[in-house]
N, C-alpha and C. Protein backbone atom coordinates (compact mmCIF):
# COMPACT_ATOMS: atom_id res chain seq x y z
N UNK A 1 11.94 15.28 1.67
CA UNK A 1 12.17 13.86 1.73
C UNK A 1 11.37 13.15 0.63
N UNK A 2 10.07 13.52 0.39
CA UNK A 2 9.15 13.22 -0.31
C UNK A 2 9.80 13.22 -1.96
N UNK A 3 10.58 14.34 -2.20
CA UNK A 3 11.15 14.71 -3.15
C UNK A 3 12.17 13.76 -3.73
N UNK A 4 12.98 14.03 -2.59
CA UNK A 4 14.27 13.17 -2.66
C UNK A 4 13.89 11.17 -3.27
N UNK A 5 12.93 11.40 -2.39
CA UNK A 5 12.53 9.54 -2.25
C UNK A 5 11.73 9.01 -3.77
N UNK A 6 10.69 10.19 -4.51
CA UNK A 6 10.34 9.80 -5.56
C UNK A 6 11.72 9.90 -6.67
N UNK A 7 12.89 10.38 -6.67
CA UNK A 7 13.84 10.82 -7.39
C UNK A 7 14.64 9.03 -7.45
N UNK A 8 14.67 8.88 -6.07
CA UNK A 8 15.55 7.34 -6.34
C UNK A 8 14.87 6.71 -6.62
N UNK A 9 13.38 6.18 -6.28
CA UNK A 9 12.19 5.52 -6.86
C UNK A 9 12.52 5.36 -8.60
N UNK A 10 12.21 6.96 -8.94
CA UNK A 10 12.81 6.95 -10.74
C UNK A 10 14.15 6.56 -11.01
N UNK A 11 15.16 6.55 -10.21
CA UNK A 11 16.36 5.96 -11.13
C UNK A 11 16.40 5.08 -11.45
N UNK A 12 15.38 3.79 -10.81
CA UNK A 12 15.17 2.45 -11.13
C UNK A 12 14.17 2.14 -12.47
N UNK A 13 13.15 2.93 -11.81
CA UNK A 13 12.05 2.61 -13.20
C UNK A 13 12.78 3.47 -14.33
N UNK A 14 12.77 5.01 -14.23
CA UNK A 14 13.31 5.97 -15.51
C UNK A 14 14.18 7.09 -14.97
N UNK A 15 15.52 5.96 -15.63
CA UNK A 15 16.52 7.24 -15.41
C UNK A 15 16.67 8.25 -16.22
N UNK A 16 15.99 8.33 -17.29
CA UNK A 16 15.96 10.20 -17.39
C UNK A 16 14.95 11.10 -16.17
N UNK A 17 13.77 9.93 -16.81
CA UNK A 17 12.64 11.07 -16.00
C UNK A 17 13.39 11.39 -14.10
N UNK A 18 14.19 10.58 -13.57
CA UNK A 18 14.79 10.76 -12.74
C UNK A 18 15.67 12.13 -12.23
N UNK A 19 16.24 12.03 -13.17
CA UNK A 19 16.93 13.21 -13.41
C UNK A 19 17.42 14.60 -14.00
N UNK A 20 15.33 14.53 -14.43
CA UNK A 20 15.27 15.47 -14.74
C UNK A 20 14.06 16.23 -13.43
N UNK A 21 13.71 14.82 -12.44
CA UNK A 21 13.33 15.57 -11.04
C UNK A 21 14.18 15.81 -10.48
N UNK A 22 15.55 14.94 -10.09
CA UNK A 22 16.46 15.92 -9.73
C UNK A 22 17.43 17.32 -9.74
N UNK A 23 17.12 17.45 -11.21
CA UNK A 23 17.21 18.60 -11.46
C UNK A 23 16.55 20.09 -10.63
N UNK A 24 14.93 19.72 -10.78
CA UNK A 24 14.26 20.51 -10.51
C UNK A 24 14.43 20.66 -8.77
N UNK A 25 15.14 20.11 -7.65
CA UNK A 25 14.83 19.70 -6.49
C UNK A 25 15.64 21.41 -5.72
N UNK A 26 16.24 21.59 -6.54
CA UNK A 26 17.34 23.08 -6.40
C UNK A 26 16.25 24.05 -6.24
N UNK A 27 15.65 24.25 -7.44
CA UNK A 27 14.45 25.20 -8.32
C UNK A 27 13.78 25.48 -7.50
N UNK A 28 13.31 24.14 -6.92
CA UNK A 28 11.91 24.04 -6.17
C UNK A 28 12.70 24.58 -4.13
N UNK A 29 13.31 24.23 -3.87
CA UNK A 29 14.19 24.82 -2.70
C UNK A 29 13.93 26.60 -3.21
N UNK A 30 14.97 26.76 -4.06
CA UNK A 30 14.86 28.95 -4.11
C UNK A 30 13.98 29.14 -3.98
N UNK A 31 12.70 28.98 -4.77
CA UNK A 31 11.37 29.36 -5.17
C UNK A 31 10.66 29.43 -3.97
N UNK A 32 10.88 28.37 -2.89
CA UNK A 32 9.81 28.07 -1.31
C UNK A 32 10.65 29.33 -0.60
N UNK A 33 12.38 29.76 -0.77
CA UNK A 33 13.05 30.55 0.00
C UNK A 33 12.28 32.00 -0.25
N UNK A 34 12.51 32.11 -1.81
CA UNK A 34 12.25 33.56 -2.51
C UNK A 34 10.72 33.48 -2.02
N UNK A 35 10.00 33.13 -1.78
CA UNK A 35 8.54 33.46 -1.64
C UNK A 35 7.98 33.29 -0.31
N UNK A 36 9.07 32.64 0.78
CA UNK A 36 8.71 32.62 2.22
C UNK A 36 8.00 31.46 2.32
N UNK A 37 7.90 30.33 1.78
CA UNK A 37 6.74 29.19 2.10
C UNK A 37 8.01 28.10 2.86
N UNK A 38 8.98 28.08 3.68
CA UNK A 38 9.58 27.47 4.12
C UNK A 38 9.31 28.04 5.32
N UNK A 39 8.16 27.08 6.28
CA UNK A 39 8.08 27.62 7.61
C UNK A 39 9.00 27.55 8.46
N UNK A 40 9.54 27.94 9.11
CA UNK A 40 10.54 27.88 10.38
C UNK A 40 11.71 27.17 9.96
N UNK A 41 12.56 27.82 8.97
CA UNK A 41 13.38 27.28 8.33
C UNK A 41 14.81 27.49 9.16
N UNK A 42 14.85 28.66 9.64
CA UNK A 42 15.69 29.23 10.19
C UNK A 42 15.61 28.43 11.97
N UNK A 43 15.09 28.05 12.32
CA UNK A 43 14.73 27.45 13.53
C UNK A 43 15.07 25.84 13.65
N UNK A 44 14.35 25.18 12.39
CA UNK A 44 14.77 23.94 11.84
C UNK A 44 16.51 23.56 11.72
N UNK A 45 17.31 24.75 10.99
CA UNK A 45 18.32 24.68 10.63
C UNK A 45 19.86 24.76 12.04
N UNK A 46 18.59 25.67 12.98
CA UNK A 46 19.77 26.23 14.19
C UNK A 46 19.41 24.56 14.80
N UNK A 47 18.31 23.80 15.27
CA UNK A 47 18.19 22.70 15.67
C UNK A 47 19.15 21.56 15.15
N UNK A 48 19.41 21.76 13.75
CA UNK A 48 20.11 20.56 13.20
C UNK A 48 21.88 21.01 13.33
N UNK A 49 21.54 22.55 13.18
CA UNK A 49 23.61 22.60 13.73
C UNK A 49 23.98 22.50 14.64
N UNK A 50 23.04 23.03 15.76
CA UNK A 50 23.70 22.90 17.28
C UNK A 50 23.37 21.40 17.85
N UNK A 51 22.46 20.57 17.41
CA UNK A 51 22.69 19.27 18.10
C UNK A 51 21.85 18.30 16.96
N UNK A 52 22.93 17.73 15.87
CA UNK A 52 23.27 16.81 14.86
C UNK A 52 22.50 15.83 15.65
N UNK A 53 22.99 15.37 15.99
CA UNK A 53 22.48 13.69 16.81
C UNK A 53 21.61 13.69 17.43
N UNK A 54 21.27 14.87 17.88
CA UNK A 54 19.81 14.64 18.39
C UNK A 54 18.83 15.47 17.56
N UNK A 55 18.92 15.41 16.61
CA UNK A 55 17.45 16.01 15.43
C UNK A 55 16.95 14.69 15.02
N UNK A 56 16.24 14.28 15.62
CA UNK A 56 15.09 13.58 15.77
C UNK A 56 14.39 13.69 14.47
N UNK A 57 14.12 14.13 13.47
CA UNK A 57 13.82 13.84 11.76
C UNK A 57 14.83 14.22 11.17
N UNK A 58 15.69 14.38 11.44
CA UNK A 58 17.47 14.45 10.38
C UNK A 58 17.43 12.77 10.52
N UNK A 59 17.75 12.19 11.59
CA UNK A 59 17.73 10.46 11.91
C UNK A 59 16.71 9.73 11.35
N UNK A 60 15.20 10.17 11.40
CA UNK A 60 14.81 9.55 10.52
C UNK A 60 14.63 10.04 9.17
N UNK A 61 14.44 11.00 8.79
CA UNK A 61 14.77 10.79 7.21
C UNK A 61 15.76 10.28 6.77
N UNK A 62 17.23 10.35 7.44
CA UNK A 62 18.03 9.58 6.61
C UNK A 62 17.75 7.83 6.78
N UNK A 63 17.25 7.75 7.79
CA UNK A 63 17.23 6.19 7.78
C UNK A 63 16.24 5.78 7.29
N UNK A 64 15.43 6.42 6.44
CA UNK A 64 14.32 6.56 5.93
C UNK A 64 15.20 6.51 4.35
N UNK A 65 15.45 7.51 3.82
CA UNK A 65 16.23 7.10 2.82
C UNK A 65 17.22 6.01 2.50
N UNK A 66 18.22 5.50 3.14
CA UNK A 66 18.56 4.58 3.84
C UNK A 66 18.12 3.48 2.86
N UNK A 67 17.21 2.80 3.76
CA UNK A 67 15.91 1.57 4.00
C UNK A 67 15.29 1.56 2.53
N UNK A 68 15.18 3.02 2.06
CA UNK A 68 14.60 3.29 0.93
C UNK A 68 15.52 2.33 -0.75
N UNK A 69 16.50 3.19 -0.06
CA UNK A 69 17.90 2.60 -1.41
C UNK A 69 18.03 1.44 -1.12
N UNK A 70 18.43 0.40 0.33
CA UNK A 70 18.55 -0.99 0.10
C UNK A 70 17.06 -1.69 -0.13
N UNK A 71 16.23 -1.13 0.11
CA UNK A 71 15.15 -1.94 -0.48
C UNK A 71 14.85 -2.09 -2.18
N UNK A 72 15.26 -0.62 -2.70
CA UNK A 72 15.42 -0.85 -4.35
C UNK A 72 16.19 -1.47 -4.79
N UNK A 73 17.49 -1.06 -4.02
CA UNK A 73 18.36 -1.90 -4.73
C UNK A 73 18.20 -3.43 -4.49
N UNK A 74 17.88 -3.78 -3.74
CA UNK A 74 17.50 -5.56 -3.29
C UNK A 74 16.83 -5.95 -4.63
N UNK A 75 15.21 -5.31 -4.86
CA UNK A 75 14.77 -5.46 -5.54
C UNK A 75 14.70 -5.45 -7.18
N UNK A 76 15.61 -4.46 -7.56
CA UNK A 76 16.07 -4.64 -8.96
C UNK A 76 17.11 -5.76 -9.18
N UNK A 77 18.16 -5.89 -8.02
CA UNK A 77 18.98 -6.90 -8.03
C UNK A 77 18.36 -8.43 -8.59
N UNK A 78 17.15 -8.89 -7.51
CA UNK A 78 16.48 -9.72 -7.65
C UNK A 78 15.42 -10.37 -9.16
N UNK A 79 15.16 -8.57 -9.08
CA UNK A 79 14.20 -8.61 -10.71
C UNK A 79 14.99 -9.08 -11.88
N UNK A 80 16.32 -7.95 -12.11
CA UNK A 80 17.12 -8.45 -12.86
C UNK A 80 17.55 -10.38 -12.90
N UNK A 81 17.88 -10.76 -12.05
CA UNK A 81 18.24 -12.05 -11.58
C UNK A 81 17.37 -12.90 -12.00
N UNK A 82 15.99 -12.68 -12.00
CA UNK A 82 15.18 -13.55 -12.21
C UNK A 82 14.85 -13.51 -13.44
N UNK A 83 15.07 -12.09 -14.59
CA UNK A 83 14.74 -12.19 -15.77
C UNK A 83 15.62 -12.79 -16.55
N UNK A 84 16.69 -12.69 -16.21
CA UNK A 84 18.03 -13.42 -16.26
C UNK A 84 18.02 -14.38 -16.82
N UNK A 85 17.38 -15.60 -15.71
CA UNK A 85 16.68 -16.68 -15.54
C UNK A 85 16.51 -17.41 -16.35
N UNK A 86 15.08 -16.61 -15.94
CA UNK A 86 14.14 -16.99 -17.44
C UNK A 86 14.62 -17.04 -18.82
N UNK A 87 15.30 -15.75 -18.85
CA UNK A 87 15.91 -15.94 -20.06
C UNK A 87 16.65 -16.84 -20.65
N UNK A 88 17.52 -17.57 -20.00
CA UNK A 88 18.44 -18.11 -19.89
C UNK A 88 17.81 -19.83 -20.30
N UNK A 89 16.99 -19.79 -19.43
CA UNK A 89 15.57 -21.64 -19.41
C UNK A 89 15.40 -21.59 -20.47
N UNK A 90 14.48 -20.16 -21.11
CA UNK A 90 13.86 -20.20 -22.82
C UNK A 90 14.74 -20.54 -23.77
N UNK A 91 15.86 -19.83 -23.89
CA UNK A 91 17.12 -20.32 -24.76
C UNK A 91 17.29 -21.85 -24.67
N UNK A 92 17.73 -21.99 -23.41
CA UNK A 92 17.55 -23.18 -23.38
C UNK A 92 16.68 -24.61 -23.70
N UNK A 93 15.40 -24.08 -23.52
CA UNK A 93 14.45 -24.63 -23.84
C UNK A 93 14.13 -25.07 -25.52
N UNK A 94 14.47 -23.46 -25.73
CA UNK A 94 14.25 -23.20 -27.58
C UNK A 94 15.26 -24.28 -28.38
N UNK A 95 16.72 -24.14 -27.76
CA UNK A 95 17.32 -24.60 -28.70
C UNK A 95 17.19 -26.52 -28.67
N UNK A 96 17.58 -26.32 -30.36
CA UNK A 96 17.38 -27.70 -30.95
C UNK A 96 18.35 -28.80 -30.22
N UNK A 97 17.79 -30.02 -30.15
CA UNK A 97 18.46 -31.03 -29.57
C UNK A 97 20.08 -31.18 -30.20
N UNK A 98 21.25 -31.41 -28.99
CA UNK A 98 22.22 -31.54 -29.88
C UNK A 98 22.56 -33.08 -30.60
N UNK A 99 23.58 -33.33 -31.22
CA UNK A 99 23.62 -34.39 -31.57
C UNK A 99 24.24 -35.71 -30.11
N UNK A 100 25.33 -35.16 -30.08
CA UNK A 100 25.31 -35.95 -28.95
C UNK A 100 24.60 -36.39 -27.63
N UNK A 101 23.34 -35.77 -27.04
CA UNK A 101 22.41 -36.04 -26.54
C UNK A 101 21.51 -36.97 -27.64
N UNK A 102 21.80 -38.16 -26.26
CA UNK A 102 20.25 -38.88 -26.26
C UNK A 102 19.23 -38.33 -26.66
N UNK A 103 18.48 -38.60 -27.85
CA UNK A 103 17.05 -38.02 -27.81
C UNK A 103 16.01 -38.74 -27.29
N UNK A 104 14.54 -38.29 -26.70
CA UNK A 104 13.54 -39.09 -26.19
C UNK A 104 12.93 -39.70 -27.30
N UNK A 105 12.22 -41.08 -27.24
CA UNK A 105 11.42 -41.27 -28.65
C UNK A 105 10.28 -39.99 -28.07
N UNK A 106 9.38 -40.46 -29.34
CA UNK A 106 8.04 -39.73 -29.42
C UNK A 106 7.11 -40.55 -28.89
């Protein structure tokens, strides 16, 4: 989960560096299989086929991931939006008075 969650974290800040952890998320799975460091994997797995709806961390990690993606995505939405903005005021700001506007005296 840990894995998974820093991977969408990076698609926002750096989508390469993103996906080049997702890459590795396969790698890193064989490697824990081939060497036995996946404790009770086989036990974990009969729990989540024979009763889906009730695996009690299948439910929350996904709603954990979930929560995870609409909270980034909220937030880039927003970031974007606001740089937007700004951007948008400064231009505004910058450019020279037109002619047909009233100008203020000095």
């Amino acid at each position: 989960m840990a894995i998974v969650a820093a991977a969408r974290v990076l698609a926002y800040v750096r989508e390469k560096t993103s996906h080049e952890l997702a890459k590795a998320i396969p790698i890193a799975l064989a490697l824990s299989v081939l060497i036995g460091g996946l404790a009770q994997l086989e036990e974990n797995l009969k729990v989540i086929i024979e009763d889906p709806p009730g695996s009690d961390l299948t439910i929350e990690v996904v709603a954990f991931l979930v929560a995870l993606e609409i909270g980034l995505r909220l937030t880039n939405d927003v970031t974007r939006a606001a740089v937007g903005a700004l951007t948008s005021w400064r231009k505004h700001e910058s450019a020279p008075p037109n002619g047909d506007e009233p100008q203020e005296p000095d």
